[in-house]
Protein backbone atom coordinates (compact mmCIF):
# COMPACT_ATOMS: atom_id res chain seq x y z
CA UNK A 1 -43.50 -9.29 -10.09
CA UNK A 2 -44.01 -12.89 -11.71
CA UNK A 3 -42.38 -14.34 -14.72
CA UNK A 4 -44.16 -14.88 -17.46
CA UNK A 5 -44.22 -18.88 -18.51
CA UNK A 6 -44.42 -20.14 -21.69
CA UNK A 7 -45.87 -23.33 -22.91
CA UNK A 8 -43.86 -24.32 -25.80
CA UNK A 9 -44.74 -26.75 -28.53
CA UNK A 10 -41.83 -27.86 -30.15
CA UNK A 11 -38.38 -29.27 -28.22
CA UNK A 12 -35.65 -27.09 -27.94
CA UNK A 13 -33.40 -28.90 -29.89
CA UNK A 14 -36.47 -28.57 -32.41
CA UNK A 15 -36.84 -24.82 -32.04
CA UNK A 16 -32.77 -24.44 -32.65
CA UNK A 17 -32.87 -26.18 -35.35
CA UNK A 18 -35.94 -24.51 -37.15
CA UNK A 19 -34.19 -21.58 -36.10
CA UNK A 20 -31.19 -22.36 -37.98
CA UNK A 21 -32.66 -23.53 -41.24
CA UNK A 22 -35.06 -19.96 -40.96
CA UNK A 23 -31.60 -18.15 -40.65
CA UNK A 24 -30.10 -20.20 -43.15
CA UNK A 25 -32.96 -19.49 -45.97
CA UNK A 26 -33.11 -15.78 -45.12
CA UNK A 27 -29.40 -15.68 -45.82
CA UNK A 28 -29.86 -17.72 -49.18
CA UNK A 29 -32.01 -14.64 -50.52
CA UNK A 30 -29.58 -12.18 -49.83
CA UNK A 31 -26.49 -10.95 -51.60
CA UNK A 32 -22.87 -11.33 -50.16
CA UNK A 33 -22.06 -9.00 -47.34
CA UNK A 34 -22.13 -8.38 -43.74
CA UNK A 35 -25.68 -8.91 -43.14
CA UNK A 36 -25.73 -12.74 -44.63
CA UNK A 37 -22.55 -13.59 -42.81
CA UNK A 38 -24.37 -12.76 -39.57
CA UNK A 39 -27.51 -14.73 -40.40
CA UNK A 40 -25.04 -17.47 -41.45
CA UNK A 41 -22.92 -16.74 -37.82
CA UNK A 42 -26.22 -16.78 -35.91
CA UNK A 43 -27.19 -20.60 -37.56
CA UNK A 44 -23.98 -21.61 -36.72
CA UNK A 45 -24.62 -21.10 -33.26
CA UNK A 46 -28.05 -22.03 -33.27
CA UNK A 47 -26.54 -25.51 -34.70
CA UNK A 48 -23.98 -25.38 -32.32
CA UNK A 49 -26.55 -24.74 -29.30
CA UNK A 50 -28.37 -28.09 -30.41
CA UNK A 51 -24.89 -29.93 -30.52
CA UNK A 52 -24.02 -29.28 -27.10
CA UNK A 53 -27.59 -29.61 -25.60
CA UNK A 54 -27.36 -33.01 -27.34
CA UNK A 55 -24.19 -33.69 -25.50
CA UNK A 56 -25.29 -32.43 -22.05
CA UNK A 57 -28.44 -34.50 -21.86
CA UNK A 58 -27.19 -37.46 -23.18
CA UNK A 59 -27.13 -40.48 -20.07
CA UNK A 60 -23.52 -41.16 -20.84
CA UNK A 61 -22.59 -37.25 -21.03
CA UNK A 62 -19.11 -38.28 -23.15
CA UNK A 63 -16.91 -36.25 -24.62
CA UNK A 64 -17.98 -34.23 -28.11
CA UNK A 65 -16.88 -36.11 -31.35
């Protein structure tokens, strides 16, 4: 069975954080509740994600700020 391979367009610290702004206006047109505190959560992460790729591929590789 063979993997399937994308080509992808955008960087991934580019598609993290498009990913987190998307989240980030969903949860803007919703009311307070559970379901905007996980879109919130997941942008958060996504932000996060971007952070620490940042830090991992950086020449120096010190530590986070």
């Amino acid at each position: 069975m063979e993997r399937r391979r994308i080509k992808h367009t955008m960087s991934f610290d580019e598609r993290l954080a498009d990913r987190a702004k998307r989240l980030r206006d969903q949860a803007k047109t919703l009311s307070p509740g559970i379901e905007r505190d996980e879109l919130i959560r997941k942008a958060r992460q996504a932000e996060t994600a971007s952070r620490v790729n940042e830090w991992l591929t950086s020449p120096g590789l010190a530590p986070p700020k």
